[in-house]
C-alpha atoms as a PDB file:
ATOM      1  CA  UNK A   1       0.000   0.000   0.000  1.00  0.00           C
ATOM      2  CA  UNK A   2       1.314   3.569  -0.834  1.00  0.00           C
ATOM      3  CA  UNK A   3       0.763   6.284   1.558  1.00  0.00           C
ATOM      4  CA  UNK A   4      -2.658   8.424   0.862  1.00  0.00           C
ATOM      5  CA  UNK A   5      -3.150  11.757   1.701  1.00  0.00           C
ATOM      6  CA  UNK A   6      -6.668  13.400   0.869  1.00  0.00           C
ATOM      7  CA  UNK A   7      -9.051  16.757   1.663  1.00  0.00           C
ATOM      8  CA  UNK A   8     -12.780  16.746   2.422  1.00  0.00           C
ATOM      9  CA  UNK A   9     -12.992  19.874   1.457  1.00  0.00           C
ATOM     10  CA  UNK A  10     -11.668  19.258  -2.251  1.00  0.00           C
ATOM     11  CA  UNK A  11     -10.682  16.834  -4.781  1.00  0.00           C
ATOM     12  CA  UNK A  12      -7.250  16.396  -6.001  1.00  0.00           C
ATOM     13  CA  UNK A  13      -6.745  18.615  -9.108  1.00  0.00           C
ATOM     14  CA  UNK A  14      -9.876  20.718  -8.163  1.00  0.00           C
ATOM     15  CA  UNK A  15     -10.564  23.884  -6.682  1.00  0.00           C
ATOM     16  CA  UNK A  16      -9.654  24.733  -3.304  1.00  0.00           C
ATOM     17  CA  UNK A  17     -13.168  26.435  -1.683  1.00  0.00           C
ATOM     18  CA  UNK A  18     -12.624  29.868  -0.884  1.00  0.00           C
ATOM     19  CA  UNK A  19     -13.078  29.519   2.948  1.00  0.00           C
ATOM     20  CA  UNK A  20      -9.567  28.018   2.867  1.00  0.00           C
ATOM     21  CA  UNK A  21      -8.288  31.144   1.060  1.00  0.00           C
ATOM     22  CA  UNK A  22      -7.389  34.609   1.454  1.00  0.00           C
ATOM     23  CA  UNK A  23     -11.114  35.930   0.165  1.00  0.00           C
ATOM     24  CA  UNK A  24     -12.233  33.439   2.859  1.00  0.00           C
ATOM     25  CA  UNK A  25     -11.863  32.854   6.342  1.00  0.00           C
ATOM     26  CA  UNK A  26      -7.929  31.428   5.414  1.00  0.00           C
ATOM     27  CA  UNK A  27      -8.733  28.521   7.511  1.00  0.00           C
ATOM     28  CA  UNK A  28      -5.774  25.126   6.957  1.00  0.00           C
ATOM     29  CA  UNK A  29      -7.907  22.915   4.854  1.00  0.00           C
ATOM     30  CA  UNK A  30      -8.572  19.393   6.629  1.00  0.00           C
ATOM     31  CA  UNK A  31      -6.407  16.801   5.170  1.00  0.00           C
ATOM     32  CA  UNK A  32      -6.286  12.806   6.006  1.00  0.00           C
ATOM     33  CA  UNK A  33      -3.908  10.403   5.584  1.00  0.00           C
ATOM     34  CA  UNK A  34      -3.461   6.402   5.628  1.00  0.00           C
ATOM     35  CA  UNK A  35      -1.717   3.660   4.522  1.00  0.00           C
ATOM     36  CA  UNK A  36       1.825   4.851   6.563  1.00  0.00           C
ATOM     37  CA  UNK A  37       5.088   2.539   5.623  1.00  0.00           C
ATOM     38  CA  UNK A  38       6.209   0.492   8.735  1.00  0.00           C
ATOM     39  CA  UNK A  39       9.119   2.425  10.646  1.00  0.00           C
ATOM     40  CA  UNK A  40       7.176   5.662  10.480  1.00  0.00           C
ATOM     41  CA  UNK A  41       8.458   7.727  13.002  1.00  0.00           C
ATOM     42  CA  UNK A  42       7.186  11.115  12.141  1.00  0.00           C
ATOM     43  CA  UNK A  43       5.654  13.133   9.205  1.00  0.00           C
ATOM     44  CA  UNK A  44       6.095  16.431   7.233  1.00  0.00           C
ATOM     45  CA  UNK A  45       3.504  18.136   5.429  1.00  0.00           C
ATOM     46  CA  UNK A  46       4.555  21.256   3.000  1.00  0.00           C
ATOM     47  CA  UNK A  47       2.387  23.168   1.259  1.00  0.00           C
ATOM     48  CA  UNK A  48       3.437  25.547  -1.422  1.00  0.00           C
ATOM     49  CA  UNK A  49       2.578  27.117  -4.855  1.00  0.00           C
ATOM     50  CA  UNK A  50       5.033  26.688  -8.114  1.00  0.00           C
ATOM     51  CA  UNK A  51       3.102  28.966 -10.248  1.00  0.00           C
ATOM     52  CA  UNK A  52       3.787  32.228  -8.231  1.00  0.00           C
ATOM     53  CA  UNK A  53       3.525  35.295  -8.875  1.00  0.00           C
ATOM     54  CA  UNK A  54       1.723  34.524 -12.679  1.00  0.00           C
ATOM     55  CA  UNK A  55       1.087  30.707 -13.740  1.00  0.00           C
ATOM     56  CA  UNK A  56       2.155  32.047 -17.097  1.00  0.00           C
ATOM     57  CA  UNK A  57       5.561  32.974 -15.790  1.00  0.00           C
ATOM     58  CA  UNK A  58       5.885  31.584 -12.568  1.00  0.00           C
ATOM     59  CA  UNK A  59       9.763  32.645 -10.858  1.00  0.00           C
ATOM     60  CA  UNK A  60       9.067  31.282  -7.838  1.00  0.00           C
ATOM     61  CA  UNK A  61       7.691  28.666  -5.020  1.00  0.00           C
ATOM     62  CA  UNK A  62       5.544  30.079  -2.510  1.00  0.00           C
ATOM     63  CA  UNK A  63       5.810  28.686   0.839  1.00  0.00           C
ATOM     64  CA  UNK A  64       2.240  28.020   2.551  1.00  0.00           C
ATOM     65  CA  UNK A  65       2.720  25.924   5.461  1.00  0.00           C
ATOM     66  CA  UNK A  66       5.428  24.091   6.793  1.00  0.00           C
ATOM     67  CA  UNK A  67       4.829  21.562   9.438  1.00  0.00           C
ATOM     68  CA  UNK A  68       7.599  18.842  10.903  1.00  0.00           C
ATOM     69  CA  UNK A  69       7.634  16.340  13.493  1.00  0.00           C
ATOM     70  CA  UNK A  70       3.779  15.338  13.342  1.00  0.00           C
ATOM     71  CA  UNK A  71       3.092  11.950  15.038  1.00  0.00           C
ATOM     72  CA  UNK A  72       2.511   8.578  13.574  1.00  0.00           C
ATOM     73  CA  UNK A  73      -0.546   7.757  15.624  1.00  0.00           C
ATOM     74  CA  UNK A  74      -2.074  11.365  14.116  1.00  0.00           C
ATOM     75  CA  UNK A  75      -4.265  10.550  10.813  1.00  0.00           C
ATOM     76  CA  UNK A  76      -4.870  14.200  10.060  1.00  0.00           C
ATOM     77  CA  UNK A  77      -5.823  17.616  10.443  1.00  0.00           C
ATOM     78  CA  UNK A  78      -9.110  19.748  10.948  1.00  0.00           C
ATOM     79  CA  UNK A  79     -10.160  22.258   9.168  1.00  0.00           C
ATOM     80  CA  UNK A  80      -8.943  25.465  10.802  1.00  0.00           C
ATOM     81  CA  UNK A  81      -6.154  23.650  12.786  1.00  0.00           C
ATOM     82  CA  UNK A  82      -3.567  25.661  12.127  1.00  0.00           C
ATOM     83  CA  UNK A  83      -4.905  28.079  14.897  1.00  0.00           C
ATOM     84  CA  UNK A  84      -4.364  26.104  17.743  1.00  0.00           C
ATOM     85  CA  UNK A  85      -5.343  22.269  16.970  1.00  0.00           C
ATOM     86  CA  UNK A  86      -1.969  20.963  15.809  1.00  0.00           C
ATOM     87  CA  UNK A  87      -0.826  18.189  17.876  1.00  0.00           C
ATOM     88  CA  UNK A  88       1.569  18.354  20.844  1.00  0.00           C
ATOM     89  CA  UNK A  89       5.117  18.901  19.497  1.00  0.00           C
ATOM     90  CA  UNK A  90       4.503  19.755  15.870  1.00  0.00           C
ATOM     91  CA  UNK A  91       6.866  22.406  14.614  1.00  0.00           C
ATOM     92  CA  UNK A  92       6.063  25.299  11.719  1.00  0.00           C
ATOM     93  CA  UNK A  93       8.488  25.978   9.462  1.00  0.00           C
ATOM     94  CA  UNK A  94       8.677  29.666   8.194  1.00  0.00           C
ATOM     95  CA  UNK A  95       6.445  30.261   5.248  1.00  0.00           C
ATOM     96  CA  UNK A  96       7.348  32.500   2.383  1.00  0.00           C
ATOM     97  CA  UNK A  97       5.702  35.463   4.289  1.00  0.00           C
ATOM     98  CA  UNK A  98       8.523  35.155   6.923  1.00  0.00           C
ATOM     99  CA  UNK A  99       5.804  33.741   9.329  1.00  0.00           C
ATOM    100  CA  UNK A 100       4.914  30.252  10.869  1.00  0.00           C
ATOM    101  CA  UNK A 101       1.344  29.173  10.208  1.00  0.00           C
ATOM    102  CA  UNK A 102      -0.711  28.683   7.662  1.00  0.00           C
ATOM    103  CA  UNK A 103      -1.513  31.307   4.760  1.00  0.00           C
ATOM    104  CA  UNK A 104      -4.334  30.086   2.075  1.00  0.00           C
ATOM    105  CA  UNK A 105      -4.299  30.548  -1.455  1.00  0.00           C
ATOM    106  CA  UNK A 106      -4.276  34.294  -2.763  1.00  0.00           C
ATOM    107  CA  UNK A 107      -3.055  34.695  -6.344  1.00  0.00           C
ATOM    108  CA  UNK A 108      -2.141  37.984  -8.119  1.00  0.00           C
ATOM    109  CA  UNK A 109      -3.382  36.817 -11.469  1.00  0.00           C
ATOM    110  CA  UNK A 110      -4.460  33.111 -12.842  1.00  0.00           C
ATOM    111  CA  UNK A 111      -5.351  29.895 -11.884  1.00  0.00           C
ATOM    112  CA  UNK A 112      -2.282  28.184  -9.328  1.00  0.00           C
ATOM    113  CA  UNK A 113      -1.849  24.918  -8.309  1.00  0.00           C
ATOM    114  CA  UNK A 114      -0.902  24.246  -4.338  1.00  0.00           C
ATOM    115  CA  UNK A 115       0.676  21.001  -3.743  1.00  0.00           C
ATOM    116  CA  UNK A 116       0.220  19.342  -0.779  1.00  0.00           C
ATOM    117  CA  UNK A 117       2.951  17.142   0.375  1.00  0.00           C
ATOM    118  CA  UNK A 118       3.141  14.693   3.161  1.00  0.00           C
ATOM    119  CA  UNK A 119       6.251  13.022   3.732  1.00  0.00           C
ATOM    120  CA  UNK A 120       6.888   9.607   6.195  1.00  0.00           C
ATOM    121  CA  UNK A 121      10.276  10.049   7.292  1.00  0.00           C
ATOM    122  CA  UNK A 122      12.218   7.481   9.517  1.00  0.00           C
ATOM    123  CA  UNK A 123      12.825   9.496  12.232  1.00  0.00           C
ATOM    124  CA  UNK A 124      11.501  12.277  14.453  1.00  0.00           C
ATOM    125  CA  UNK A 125      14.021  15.279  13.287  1.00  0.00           C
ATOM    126  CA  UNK A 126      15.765  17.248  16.405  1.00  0.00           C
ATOM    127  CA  UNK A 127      13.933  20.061  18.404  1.00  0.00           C
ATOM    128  CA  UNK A 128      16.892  22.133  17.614  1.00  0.00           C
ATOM    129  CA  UNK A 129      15.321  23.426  14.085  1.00  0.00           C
ATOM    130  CA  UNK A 130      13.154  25.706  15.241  1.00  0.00           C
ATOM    131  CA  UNK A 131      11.576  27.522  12.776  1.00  0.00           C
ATOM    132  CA  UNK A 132      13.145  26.254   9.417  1.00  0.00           C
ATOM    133  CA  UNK A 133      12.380  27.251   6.266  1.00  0.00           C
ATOM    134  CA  UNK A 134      11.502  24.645   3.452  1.00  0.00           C
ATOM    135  CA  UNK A 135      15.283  24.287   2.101  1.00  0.00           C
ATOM    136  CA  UNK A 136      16.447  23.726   5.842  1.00  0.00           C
ATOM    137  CA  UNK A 137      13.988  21.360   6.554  1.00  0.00           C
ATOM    138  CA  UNK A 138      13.906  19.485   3.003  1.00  0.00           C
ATOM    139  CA  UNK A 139      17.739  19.297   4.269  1.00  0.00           C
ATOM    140  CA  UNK A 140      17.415  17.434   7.290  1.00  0.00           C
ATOM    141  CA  UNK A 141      14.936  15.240   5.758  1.00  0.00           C
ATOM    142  CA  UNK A 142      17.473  14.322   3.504  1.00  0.00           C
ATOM    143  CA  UNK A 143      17.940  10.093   3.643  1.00  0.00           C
ATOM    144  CA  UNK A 144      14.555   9.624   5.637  1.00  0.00           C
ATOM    145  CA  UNK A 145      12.126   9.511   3.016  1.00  0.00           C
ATOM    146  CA  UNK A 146       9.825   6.257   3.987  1.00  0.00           C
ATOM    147  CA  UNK A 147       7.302   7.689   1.414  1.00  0.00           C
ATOM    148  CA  UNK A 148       5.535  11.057   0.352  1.00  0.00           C
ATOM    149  CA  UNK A 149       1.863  11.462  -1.043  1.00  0.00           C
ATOM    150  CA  UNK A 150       1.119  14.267  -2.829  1.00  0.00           C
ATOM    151  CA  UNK A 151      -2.883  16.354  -3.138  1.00  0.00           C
ATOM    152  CA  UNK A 152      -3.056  19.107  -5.785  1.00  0.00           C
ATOM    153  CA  UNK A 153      -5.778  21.790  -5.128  1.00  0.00           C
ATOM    154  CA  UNK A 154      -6.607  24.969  -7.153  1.00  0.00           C
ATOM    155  CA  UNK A 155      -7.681  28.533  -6.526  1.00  0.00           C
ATOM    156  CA  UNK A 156      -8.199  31.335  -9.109  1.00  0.00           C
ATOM    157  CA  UNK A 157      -9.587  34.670  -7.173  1.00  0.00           C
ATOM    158  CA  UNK A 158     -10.751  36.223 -10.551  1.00  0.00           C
ATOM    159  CA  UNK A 159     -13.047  33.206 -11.961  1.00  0.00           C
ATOM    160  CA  UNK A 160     -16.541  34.430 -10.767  1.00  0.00           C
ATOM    161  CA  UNK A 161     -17.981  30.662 -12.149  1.00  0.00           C
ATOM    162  CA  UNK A 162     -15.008  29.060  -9.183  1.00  0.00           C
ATOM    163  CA  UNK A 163     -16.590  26.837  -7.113  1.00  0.00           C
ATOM    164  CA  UNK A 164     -14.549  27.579  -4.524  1.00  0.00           C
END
């Protein structure tokens, strides 16, 4: 079995709904996963946006969420939990507005894609990172990769007809 992560709030490669946005309430989305490999130890979960600032020129990742050292015996997050219902000992990584925490989908211009990431790692990494960034932590995930799973969401602030 390959590890699964999924939303009920939206359906990979749709729209994420606008209360998980900027234009919203910018509530974390809920996300579930299952199916972890055997030696799990902790998980990651990075959320970002490739696309930024303009899908039709993108020149940069943006950073969304960055969350290390969730447990094994966790099987996923509420909607909203970003403001207080993470589980004991999670740490945030710095997002690209030089904050912890989540920060929902808000394009300039055009339709992006957010990736959701969840990674089964091997280990539980040291309390001594802090606050990392994505390139730290990516860094000292390095060699302890069990798995990853991967949930693609949308979000276009201009499409009156978006579901979201």
């Amino acid at each position: 079995m390959a590890l699964v992560l999924k939303s009920g709030a939206f359906v990979h490669g749709n729209p994420i709904p606008r209360r998980f946005s900027c234009e919203g309430e910018d509530l974390s989305p809920p996300l579930q996963w299952s199916d972890l490999p055997e030696g799990t130890e902790s998980l990651v979960l990075i959320v970002d946006d490739p696309d930024a600032p303009d899908p039709a020129a993108p020149r940069m990742v943006w950073d969304h969420w960055i969350l290390y050292n969730i447990p094994p015996s966790c099987s996923g997050l509420d909607a909203g939990a970003a403001r207080g219902g993470l589980p004991e000992g999670v740490g945030e990584g710095v997002n690209s507005w030089g904050r912890t925490g989540y920060g929902g989908p808000c394009p300039p211009i055009g339709r992006h894609r957010y990736f959701h990431r969840l990674y089964a790692l091997d280990t539980r990494l040291p309390d001594g990172l802090g606050q990392p960034t994505k390139d730290e932590l990516l860094l000292a995930m390095d060699d302890h990769i069990l798995a990853h799973a991967e949930l693609v969401g949308t979000y276009d602030k201009s499409d009156p007809n978006d579901p979201g």
